[in-house]
PDB file of N, CA and C in Angstrom:
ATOM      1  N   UNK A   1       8.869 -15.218  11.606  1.00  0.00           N
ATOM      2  CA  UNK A   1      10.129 -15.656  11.029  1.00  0.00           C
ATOM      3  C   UNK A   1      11.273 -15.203  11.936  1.00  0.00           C
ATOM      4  N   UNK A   2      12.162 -15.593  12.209  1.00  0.00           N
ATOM      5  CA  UNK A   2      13.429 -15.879  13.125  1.00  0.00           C
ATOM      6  C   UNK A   2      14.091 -14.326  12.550  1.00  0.00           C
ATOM      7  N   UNK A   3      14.154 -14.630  11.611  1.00  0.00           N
ATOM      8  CA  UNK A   3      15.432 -13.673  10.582  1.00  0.00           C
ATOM      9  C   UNK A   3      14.953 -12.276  10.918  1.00  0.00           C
ATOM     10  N   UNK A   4      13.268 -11.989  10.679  1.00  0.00           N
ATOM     11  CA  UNK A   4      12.824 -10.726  10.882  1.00  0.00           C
ATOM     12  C   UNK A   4      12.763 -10.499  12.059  1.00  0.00           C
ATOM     13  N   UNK A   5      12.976 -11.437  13.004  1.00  0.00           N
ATOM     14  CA  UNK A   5      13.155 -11.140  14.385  1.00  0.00           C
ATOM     15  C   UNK A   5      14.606 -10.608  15.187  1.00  0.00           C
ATOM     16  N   UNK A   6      15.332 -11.286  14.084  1.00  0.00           N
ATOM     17  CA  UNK A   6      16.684 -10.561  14.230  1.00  0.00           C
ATOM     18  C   UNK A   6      17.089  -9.294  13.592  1.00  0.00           C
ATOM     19  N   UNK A   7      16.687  -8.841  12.425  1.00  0.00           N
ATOM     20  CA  UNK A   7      16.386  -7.982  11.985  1.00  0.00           C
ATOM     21  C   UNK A   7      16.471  -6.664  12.654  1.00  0.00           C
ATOM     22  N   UNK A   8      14.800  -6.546  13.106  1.00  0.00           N
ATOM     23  CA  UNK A   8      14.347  -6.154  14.555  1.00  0.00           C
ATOM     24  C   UNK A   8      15.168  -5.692  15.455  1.00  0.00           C
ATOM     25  N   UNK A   9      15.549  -6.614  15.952  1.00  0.00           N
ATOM     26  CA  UNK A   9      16.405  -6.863  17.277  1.00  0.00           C
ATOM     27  C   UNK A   9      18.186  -6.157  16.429  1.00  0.00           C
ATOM     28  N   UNK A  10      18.473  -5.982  15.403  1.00  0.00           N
ATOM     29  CA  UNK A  10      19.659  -5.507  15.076  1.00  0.00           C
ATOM     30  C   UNK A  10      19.267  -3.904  15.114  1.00  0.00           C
ATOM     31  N   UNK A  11      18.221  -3.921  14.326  1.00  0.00           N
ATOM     32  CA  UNK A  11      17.998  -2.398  14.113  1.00  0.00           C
ATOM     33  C   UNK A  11      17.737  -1.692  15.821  1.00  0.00           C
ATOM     34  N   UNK A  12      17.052  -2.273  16.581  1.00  0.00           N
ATOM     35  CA  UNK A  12      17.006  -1.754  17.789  1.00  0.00           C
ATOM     36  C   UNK A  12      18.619  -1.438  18.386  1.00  0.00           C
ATOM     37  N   UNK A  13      19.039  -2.382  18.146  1.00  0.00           N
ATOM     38  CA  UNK A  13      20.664  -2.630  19.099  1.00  0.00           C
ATOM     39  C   UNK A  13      21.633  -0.745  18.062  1.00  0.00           C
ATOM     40  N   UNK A  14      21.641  -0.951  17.168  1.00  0.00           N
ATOM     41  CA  UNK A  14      21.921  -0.080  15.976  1.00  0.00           C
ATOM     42  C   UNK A  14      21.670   1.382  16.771  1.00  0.00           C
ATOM     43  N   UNK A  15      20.010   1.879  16.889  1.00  0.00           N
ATOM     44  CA  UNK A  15      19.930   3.372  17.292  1.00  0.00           C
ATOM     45  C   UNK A  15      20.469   3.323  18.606  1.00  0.00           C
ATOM     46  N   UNK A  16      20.331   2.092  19.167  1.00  0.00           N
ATOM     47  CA  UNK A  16      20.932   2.679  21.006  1.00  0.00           C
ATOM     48  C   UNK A  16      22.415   2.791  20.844  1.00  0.00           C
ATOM     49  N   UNK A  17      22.947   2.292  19.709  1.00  0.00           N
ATOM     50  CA  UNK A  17      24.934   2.082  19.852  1.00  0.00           C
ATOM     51  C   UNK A  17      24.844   3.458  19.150  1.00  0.00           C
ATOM     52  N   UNK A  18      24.178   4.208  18.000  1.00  0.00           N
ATOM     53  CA  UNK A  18      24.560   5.407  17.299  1.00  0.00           C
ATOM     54  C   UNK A  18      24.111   5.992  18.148  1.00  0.00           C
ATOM     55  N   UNK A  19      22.546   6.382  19.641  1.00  0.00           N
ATOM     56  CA  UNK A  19      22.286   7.508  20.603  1.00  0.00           C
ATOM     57  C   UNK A  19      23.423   7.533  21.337  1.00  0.00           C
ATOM     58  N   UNK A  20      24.220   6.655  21.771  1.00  0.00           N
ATOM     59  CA  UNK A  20      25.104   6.553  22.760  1.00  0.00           C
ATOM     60  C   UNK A  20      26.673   6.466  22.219  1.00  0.00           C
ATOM     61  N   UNK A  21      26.868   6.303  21.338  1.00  0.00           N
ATOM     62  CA  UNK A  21      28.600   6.885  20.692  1.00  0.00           C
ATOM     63  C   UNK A  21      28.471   8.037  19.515  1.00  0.00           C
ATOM     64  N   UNK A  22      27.570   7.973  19.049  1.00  0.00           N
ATOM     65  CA  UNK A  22      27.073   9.299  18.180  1.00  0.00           C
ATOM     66  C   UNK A  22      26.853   8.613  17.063  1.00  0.00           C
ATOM     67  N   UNK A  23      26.308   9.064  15.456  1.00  0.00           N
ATOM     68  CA  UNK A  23      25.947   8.760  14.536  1.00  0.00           C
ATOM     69  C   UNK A  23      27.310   8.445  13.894  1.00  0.00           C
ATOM     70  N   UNK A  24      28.443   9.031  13.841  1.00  0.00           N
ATOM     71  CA  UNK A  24      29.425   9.361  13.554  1.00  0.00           C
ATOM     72  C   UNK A  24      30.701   8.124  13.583  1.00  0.00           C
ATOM     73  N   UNK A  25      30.416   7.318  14.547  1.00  0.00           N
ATOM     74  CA  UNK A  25      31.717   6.455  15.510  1.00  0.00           C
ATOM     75  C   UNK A  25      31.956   5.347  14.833  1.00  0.00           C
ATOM     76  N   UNK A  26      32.365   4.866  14.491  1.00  0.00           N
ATOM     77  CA  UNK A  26      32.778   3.013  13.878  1.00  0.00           C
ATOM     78  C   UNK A  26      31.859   2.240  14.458  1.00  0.00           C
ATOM     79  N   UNK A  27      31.743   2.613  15.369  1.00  0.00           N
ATOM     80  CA  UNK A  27      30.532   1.386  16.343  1.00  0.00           C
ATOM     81  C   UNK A  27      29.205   1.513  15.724  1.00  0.00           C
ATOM     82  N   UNK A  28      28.722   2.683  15.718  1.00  0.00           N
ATOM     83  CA  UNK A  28      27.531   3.221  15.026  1.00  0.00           C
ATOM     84  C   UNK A  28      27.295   2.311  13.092  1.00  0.00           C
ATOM     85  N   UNK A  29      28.522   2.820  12.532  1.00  0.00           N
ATOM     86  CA  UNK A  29      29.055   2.120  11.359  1.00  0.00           C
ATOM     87  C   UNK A  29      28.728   0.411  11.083  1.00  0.00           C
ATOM     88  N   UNK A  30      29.225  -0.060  12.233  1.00  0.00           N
ATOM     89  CA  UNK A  30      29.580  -1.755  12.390  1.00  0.00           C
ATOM     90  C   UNK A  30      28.286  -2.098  12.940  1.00  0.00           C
ATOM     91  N   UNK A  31      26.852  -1.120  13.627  1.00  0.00           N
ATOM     92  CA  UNK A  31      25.557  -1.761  13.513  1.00  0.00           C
ATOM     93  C   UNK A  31      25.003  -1.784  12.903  1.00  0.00           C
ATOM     94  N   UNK A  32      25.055  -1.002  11.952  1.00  0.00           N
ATOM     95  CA  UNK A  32      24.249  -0.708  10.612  1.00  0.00           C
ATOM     96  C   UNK A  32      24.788  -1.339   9.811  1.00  0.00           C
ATOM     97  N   UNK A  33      25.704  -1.943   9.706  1.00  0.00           N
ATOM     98  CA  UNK A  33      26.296  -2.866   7.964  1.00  0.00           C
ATOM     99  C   UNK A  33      25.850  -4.519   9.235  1.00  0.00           C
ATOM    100  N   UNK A  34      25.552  -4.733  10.386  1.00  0.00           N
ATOM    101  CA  UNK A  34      25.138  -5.910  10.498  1.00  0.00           C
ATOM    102  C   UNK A  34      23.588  -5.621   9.846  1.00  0.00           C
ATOM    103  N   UNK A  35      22.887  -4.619  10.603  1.00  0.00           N
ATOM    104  CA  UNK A  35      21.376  -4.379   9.964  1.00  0.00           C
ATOM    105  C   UNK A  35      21.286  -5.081   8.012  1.00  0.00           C
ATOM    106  N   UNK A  36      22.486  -4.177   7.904  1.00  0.00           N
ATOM    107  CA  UNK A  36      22.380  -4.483   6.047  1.00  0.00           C
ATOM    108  C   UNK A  36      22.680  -5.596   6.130  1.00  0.00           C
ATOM    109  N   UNK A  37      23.394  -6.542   6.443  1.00  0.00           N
ATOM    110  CA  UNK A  37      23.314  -7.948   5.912  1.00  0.00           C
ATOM    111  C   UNK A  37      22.331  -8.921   6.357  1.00  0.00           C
ATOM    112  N   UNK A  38      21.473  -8.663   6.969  1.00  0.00           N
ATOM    113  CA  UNK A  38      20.801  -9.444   7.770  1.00  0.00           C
ATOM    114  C   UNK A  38      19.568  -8.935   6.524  1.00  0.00           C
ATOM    115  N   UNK A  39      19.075  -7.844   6.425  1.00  0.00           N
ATOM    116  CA  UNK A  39      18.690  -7.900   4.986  1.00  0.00           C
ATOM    117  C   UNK A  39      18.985  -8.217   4.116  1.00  0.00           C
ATOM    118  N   UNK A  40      20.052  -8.443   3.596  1.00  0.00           N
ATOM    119  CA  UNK A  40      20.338  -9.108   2.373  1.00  0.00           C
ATOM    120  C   UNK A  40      20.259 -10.924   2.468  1.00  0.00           C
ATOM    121  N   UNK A  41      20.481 -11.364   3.825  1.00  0.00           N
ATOM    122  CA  UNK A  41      20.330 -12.431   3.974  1.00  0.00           C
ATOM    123  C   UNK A  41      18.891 -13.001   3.844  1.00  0.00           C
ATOM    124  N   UNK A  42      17.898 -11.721   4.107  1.00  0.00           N
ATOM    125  CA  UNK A  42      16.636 -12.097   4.287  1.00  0.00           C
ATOM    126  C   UNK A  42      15.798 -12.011   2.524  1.00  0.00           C
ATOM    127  N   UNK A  43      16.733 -10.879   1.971  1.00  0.00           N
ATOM    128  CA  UNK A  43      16.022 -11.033   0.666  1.00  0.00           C
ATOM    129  C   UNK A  43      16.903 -12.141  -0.284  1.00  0.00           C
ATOM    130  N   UNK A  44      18.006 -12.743   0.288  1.00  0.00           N
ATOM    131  CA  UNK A  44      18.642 -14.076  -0.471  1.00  0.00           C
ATOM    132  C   UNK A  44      17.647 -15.276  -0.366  1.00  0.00           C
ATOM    133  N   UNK A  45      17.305 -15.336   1.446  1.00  0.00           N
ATOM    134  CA  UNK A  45      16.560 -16.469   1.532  1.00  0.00           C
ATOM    135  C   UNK A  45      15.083 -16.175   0.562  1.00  0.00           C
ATOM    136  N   UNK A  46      14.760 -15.042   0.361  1.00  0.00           N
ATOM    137  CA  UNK A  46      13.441 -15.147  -0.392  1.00  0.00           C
ATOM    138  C   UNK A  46      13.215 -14.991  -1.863  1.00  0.00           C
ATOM    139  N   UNK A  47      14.403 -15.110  -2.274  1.00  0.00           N
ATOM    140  CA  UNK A  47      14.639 -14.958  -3.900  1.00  0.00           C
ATOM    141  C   UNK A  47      15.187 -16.522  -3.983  1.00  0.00           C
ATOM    142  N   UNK A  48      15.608 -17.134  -3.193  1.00  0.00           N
ATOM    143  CA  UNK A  48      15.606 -18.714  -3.024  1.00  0.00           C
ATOM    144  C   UNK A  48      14.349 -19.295  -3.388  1.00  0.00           C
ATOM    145  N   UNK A  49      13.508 -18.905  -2.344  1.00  0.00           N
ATOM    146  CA  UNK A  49      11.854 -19.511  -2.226  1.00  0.00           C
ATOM    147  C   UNK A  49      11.672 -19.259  -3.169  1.00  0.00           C
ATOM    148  N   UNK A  50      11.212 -18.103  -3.975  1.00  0.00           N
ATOM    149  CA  UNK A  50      10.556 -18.061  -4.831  1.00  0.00           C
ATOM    150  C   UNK A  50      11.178 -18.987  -6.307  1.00  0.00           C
ATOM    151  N   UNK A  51      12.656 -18.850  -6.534  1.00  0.00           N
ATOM    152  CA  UNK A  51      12.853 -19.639  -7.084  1.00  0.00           C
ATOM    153  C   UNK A  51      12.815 -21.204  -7.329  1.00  0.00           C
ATOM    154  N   UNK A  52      12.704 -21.451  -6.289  1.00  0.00           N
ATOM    155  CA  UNK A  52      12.282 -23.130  -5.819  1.00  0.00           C
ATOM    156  C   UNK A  52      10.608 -22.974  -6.259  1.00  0.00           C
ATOM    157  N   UNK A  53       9.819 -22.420  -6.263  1.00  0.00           N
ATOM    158  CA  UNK A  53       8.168 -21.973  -6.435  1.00  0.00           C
ATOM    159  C   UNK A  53       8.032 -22.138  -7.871  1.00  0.00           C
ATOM    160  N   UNK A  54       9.069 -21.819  -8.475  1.00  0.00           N
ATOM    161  CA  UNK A  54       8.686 -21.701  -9.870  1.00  0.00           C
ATOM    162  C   UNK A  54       9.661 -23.294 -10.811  1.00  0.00           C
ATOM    163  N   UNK A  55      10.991 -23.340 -10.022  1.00  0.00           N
ATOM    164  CA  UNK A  55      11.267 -24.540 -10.829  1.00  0.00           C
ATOM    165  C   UNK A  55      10.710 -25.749 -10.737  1.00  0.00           C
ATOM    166  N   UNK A  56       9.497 -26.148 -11.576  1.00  0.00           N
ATOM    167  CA  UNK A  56       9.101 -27.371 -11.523  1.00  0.00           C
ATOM    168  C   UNK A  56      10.042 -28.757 -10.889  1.00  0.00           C
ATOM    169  N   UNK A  57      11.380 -29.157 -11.056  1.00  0.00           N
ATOM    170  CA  UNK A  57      11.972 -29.670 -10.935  1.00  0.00           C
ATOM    171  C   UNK A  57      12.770 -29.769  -9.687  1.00  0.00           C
TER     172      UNK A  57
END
């Protein structure tokens, strides 16, 4: 899946921006709330599916 590939690829980008400005910095901050939405995007798209799974219609 694309999404978990970005995912992935956010969370990687995330520890190298917090090893290299510190845990602490806005930058560090602003990779980790992309990480979080990219999850939430991923559990939107799958509370979609499943809802489409179940409405007959």
């Amino acid at each position: 899946m694309v999404l978990d590939q970005r995912i992935q690829e956010a969370i990687a980008r995330a520890r190298e921006i917090c090893a290299s400005k510190g845990t602490n910095s806005p930058e560090c901050a602003v990779a980790w709330d992309e990480v979080e939405e990219l999850h939430a995007e991923a559990a939107h798209q799958k509370s979609r599916s499943h809802a489409a799974e179940k409405d007959p219609l």
